[in-house]
C-alpha atoms as a PDB file:
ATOM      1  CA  UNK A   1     170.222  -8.145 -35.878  1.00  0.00           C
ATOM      2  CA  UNK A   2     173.477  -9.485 -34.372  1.00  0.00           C
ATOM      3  CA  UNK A   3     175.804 -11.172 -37.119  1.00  0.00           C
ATOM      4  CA  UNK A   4     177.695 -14.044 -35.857  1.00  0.00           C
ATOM      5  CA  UNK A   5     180.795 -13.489 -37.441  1.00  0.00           C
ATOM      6  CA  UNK A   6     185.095 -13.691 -37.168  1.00  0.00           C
ATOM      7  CA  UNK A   7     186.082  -9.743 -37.678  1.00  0.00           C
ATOM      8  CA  UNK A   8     188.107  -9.465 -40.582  1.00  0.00           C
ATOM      9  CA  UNK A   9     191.838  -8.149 -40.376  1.00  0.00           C
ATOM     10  CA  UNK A  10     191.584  -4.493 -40.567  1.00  0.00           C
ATOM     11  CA  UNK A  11     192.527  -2.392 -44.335  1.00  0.00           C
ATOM     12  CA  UNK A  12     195.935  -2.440 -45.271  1.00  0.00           C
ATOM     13  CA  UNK A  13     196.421   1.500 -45.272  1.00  0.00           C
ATOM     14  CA  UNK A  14     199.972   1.154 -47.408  1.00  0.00           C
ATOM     15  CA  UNK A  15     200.652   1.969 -50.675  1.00  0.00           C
ATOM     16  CA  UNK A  16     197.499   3.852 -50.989  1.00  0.00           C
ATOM     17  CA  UNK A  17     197.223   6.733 -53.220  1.00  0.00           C
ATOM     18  CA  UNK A  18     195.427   9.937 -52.944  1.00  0.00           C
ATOM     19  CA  UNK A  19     192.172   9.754 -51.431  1.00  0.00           C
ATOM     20  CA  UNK A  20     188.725   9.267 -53.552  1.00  0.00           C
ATOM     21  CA  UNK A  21     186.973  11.973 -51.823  1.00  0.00           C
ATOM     22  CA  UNK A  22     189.997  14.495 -51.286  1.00  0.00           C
ATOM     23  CA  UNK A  23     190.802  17.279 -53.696  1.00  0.00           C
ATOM     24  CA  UNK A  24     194.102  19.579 -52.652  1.00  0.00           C
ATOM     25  CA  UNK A  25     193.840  22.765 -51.286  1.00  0.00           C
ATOM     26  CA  UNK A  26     195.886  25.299 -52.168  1.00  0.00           C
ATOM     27  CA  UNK A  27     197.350  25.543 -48.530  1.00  0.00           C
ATOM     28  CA  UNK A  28     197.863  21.789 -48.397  1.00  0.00           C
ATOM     29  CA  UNK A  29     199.907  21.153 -51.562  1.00  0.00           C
ATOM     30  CA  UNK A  30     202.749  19.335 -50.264  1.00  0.00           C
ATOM     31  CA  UNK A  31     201.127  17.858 -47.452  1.00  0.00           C
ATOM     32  CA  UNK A  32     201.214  14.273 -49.068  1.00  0.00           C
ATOM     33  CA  UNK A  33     201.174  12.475 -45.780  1.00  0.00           C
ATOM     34  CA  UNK A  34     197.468  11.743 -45.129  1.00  0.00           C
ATOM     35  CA  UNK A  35     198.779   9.384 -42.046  1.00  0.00           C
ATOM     36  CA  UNK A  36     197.515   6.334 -43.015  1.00  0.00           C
ATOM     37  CA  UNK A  37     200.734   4.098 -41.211  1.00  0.00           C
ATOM     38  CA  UNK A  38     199.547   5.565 -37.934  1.00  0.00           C
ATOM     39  CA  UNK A  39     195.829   5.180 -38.701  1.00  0.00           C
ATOM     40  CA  UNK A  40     196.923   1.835 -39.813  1.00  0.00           C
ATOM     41  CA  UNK A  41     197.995   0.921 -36.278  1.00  0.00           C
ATOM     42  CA  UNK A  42     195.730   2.198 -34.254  1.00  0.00           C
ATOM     43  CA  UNK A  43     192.849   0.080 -36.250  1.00  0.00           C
ATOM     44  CA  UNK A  44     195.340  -3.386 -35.946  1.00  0.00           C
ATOM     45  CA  UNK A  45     195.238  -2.273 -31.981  1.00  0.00           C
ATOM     46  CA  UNK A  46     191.407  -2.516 -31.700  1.00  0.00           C
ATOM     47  CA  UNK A  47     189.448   0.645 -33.564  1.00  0.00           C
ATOM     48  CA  UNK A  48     189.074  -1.968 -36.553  1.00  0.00           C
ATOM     49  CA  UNK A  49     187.876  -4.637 -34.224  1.00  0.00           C
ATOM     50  CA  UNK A  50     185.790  -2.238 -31.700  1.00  0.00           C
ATOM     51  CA  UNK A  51     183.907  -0.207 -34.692  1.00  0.00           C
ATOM     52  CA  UNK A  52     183.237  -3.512 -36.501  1.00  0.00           C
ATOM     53  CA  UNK A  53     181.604  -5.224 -33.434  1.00  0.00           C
ATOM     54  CA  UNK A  54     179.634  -2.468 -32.990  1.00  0.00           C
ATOM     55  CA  UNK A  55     178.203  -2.501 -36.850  1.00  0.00           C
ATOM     56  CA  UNK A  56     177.599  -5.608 -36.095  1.00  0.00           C
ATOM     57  CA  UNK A  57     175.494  -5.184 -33.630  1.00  0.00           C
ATOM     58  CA  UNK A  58     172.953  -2.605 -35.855  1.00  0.00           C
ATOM     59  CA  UNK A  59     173.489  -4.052 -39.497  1.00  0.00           C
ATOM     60  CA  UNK A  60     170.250  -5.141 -41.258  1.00  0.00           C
ATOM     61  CA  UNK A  61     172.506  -7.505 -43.181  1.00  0.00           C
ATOM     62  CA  UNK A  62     172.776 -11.222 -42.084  1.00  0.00           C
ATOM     63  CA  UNK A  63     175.868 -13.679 -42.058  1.00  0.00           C
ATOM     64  CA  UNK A  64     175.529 -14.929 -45.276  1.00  0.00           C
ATOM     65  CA  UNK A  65     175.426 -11.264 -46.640  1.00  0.00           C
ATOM     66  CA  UNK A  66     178.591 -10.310 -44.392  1.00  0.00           C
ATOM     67  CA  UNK A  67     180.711 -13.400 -45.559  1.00  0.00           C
ATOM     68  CA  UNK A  68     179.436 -11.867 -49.648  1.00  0.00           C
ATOM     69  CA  UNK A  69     181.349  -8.869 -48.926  1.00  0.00           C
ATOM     70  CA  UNK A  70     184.025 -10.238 -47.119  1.00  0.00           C
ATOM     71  CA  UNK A  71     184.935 -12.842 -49.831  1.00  0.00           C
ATOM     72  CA  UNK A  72     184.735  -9.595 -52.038  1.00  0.00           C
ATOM     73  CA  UNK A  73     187.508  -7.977 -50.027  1.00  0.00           C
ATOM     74  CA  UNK A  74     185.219  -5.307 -49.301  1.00  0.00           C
ATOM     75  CA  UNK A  75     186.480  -4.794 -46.015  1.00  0.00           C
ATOM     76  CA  UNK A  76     190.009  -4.402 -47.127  1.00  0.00           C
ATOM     77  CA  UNK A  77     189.248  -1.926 -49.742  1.00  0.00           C
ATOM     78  CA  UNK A  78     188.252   1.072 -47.096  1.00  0.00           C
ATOM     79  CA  UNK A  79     190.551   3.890 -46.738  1.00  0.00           C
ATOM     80  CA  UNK A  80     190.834   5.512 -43.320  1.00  0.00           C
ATOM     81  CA  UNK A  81     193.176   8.878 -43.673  1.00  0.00           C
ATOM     82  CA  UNK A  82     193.909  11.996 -42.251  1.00  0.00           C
ATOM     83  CA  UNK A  83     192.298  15.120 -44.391  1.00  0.00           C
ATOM     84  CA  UNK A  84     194.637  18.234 -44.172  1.00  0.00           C
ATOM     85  CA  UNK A  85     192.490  20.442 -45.766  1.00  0.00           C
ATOM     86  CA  UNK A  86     189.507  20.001 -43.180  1.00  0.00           C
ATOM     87  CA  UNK A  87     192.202  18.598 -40.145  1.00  0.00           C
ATOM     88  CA  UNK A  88     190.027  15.873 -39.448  1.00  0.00           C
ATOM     89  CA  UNK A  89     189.512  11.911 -39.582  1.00  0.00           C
ATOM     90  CA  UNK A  90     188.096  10.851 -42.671  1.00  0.00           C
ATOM     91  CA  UNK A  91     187.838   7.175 -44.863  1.00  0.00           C
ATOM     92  CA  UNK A  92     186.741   6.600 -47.765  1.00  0.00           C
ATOM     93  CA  UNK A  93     184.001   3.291 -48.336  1.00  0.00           C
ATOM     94  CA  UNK A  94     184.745   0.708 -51.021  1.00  0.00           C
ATOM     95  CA  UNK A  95     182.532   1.268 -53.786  1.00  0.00           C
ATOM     96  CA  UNK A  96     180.233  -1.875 -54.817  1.00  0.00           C
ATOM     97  CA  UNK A  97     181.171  -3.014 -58.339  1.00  0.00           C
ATOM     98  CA  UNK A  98     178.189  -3.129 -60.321  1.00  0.00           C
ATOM     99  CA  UNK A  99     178.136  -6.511 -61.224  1.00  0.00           C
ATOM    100  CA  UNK A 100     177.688  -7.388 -57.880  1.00  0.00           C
ATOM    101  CA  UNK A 101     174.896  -8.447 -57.541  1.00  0.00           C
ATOM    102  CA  UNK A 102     174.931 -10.698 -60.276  1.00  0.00           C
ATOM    103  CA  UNK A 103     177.878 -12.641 -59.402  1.00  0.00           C
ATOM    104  CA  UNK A 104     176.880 -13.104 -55.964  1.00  0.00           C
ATOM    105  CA  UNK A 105     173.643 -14.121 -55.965  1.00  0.00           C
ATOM    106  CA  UNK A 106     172.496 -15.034 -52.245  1.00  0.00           C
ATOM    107  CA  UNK A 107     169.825 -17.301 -52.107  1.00  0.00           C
ATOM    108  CA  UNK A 108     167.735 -15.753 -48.845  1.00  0.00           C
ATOM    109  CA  UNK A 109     164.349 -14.421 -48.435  1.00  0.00           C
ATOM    110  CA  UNK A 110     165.057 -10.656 -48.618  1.00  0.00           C
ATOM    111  CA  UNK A 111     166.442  -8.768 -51.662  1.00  0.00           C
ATOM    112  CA  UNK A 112     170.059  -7.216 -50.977  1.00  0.00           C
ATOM    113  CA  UNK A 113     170.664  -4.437 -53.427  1.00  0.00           C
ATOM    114  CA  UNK A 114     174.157  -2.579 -54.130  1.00  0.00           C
ATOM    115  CA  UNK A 115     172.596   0.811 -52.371  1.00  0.00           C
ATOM    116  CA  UNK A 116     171.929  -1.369 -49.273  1.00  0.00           C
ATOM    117  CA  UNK A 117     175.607  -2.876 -49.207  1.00  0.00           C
ATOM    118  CA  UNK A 118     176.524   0.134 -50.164  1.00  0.00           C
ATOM    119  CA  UNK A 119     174.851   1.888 -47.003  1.00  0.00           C
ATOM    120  CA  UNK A 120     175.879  -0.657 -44.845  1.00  0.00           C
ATOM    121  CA  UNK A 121     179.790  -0.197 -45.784  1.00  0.00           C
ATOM    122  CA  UNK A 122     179.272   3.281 -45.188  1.00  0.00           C
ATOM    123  CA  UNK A 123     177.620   2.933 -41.954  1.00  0.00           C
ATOM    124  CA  UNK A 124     180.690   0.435 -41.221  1.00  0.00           C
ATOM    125  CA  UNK A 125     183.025   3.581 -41.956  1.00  0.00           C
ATOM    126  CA  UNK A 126     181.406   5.666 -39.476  1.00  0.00           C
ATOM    127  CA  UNK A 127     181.900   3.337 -37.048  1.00  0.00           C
ATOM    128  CA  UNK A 128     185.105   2.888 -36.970  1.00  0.00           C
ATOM    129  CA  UNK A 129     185.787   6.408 -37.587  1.00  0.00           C
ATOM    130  CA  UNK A 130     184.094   7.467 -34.602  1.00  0.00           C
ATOM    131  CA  UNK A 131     186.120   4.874 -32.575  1.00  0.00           C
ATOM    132  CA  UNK A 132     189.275   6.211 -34.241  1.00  0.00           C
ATOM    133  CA  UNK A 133     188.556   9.963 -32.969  1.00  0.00           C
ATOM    134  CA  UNK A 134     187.832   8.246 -29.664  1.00  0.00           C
ATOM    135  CA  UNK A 135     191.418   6.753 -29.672  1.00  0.00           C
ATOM    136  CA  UNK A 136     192.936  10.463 -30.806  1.00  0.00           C
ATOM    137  CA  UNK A 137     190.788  11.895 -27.950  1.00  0.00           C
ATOM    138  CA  UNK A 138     192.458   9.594 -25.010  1.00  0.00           C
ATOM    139  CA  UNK A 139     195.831  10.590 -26.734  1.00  0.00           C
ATOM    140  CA  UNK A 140     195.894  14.128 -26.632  1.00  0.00           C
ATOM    141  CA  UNK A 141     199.732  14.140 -25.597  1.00  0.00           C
ATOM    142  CA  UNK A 142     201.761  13.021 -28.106  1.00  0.00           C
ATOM    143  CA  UNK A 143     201.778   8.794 -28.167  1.00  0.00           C
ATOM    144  CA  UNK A 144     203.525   5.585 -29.916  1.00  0.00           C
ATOM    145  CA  UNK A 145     201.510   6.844 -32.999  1.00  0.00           C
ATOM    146  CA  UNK A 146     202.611   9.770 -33.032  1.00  0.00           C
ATOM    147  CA  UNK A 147     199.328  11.443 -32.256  1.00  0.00           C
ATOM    148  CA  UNK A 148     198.742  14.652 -30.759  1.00  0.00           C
ATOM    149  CA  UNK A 149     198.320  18.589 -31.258  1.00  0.00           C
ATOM    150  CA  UNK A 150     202.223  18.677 -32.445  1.00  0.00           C
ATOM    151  CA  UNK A 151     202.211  16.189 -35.181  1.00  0.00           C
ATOM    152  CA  UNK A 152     198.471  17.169 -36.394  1.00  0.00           C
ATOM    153  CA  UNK A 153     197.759  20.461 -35.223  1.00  0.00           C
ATOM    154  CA  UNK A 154     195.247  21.863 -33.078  1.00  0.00           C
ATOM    155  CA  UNK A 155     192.268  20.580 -33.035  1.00  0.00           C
ATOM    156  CA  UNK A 156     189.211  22.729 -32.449  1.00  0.00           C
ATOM    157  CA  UNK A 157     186.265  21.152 -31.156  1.00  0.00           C
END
């Protein structure tokens, strides 16, 4: 199903604090930089734009379900960051507050359920995250970002 929809601005990256899913390794500690201001411009330059139109394309949500989680600042809740311990790409998806459901009811013929927003958002995140290790492919030498093998390390692939 194709949602007609405006793309919402890409997550605000800044003043973020440590990742939900990370836990520090003992060869990280330190490492506090999880490069979210260069993630952070690299979705404003398309990767947030390119990875949502392609959700778009595959979501089993419809518009009215989209603008839901929009007006919930969903959207701007994800948290894109750079995992030292595993040197790779991660993000994080927002979590669905429980009462979600009940303060937003949506009035169409199919049942939407926090596991299937919740699915969705996630789907959303690997999206974009597989357009964002696109973007670190083409810019193997080092860039405006500051990506490359000298600011991250190597990358093995």
């Amino acid at each position: 199903m194709t949602v007609d929809i405006e793309v919402p601005d890409p997550p605000d990256l800044s003043n973020r604090g440590m990742p939900r899913e990370f836990e520090w390794q003992e060869e990280t500690l330190g490492a506090e930089d999880f490069y979210r201001g260069d993630i952070e411009d690299l979705l404003q330059d398309g990767a947030w734009q390119e990875g949502f139109n392609e959700w778009v394309e595959y979501t089993t949500l419809d518009e009215e379900h989209v603008d839901s989680i929009n007006d919930q600042r969903l959207f701007q809740a994800f948290d894109f960051y750079w995992d030292p311990s595993e040197d790779r790409l991660r993000f994080d998806a927002p979590r669905v507050p429980d009462e979600w459901q009940q303060e937003h009811p949506i009035e169409s013929r199919d049942s939407i359920t926090r596991s299937l927003i919740a699915g969705e958002l996630a789907d959303l995140g690997h999206a974009v995250l597989e357009v964002l290790e696109g973007y670190l492919d083409r810019n193997d030498e080092d860039s405006d970002y500051g990506w490359g093998a000298d600011t991250y390390g190597t990358r093995d692939e």
